[in-house]
C-alpha atoms as a PDB file:
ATOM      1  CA  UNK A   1       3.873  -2.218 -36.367  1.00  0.00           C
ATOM      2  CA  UNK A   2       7.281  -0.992 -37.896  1.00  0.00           C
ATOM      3  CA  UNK A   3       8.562   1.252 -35.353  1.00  0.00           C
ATOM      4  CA  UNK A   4      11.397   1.857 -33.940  1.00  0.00           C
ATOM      5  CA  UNK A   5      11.046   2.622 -30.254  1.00  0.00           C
ATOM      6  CA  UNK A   6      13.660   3.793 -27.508  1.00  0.00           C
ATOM      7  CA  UNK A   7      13.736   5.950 -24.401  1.00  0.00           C
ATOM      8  CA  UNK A   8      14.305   9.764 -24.611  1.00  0.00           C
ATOM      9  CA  UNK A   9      16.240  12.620 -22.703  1.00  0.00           C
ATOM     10  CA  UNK A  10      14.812  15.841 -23.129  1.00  0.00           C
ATOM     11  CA  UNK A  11      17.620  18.011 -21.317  1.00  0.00           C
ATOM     12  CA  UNK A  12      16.720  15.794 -18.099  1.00  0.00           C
ATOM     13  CA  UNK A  13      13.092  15.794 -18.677  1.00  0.00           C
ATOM     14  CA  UNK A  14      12.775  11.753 -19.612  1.00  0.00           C
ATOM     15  CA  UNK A  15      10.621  10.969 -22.431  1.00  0.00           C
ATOM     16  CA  UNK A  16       9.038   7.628 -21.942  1.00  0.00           C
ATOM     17  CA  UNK A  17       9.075   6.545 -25.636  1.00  0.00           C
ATOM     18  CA  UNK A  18      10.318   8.305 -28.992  1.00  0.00           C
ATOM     19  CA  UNK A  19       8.933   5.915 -31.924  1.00  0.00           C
ATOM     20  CA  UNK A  20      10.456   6.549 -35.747  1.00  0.00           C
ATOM     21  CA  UNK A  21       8.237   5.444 -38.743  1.00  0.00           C
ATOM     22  CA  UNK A  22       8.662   6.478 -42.238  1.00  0.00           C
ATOM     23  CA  UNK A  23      10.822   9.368 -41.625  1.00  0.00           C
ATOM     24  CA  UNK A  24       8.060  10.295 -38.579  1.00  0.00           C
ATOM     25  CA  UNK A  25       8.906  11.282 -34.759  1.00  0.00           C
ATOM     26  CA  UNK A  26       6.190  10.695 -31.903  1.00  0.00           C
ATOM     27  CA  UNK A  27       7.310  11.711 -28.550  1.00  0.00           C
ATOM     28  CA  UNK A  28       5.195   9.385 -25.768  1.00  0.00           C
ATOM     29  CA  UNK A  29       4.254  10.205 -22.434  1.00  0.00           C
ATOM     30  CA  UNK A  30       2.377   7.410 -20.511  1.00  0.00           C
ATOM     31  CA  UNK A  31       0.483   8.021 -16.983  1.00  0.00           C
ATOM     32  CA  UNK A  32      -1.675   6.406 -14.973  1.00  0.00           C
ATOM     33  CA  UNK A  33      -3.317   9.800 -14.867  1.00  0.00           C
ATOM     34  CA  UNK A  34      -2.181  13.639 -15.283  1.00  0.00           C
ATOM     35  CA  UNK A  35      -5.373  14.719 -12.850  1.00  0.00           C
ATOM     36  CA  UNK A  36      -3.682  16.176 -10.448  1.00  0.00           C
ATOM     37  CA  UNK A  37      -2.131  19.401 -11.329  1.00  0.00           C
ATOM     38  CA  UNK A  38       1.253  18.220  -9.936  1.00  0.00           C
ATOM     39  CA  UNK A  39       1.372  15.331 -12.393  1.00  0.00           C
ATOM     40  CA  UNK A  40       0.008  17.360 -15.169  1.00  0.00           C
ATOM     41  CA  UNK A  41       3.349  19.815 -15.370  1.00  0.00           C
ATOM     42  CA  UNK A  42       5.373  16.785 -14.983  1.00  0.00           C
ATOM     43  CA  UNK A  43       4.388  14.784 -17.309  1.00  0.00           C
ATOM     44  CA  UNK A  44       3.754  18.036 -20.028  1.00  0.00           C
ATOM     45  CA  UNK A  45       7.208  19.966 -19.257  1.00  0.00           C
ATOM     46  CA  UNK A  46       8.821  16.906 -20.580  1.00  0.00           C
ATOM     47  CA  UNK A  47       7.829  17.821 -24.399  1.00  0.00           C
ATOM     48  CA  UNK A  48       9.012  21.476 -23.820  1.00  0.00           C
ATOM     49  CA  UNK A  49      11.655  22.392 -26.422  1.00  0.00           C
ATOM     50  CA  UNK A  50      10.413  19.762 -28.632  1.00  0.00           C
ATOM     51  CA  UNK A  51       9.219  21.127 -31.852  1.00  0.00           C
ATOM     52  CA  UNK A  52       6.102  20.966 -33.284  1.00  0.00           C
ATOM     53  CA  UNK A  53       6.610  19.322 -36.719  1.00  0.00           C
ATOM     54  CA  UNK A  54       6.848  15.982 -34.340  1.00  0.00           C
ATOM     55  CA  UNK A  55       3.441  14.236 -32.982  1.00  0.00           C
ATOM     56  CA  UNK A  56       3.328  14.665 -29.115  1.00  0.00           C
ATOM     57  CA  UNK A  57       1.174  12.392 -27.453  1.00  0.00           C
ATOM     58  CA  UNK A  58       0.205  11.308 -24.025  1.00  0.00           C
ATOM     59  CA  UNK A  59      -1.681   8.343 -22.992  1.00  0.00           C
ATOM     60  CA  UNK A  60      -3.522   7.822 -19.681  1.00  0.00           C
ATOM     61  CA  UNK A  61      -6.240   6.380 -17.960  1.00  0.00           C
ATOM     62  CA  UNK A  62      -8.256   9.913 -17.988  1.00  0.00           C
ATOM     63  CA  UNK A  63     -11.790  10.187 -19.524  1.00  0.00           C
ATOM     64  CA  UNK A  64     -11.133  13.897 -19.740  1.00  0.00           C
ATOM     65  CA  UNK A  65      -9.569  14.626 -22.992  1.00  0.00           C
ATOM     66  CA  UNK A  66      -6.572  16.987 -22.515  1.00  0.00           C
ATOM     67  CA  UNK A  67      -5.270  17.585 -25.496  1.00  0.00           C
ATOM     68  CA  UNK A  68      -4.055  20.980 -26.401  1.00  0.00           C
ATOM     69  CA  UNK A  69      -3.426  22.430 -29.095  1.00  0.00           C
ATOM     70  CA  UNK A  70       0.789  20.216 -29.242  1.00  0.00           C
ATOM     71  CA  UNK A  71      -0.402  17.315 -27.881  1.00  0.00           C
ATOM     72  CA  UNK A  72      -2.783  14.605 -28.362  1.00  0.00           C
ATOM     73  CA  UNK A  73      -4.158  12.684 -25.642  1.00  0.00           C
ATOM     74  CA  UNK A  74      -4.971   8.988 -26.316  1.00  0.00           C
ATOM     75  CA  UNK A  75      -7.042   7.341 -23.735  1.00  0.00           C
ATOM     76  CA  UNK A  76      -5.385   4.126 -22.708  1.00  0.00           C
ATOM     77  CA  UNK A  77      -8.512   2.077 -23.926  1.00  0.00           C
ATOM     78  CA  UNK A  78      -8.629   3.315 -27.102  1.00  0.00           C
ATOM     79  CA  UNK A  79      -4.545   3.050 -27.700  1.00  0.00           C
ATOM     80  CA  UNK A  80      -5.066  -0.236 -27.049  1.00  0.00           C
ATOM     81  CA  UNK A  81      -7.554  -0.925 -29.996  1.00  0.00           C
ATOM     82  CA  UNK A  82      -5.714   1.728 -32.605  1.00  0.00           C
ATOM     83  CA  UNK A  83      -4.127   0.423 -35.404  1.00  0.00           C
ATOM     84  CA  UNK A  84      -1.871   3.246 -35.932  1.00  0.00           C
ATOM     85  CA  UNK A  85      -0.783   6.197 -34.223  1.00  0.00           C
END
């Protein structure tokens, strides 16, 4: 798909992914699911001090959408089937 894709360190807050296309940063979380309130910090502290002219996204196995108002949420089905981020 034209990305380039590596691991990221946030100040010790691993990012799973960072993917660079035309000039574009996405920051990638991926979770089996951020349900628990526990998993939910972890998993969202990790894009803190990451600013917002890059796409934050997080992709789990949740039907609940939780998106806010930094970060998209991607069900995992639906990633699957996308042709682009």
């Amino acid at each position: 798909m034209g990305f380039s894709v590596n691991v990221y360190n946030n100040n010790g807050k691993e990012i799973d992914f960072l993917a660079n296309k035309d000039n574009k940063k996405y920051y990638i979380q991926v979770a089996y699911s951020i349900a628990e309130d526990k998993t939910y910090e972890r998993e969202f502290s990790a894009f803190k001090n990451i600013d917002n002219l890059s796409q934050k996204i997080i992709i789990t196995n949740d039907d609940i959408d939780y998106s806010t108002s930094v970060v998209k949420h991607i069900k995992l089905k639906d990633f699957l089937t996308m042709d682009t981020l």
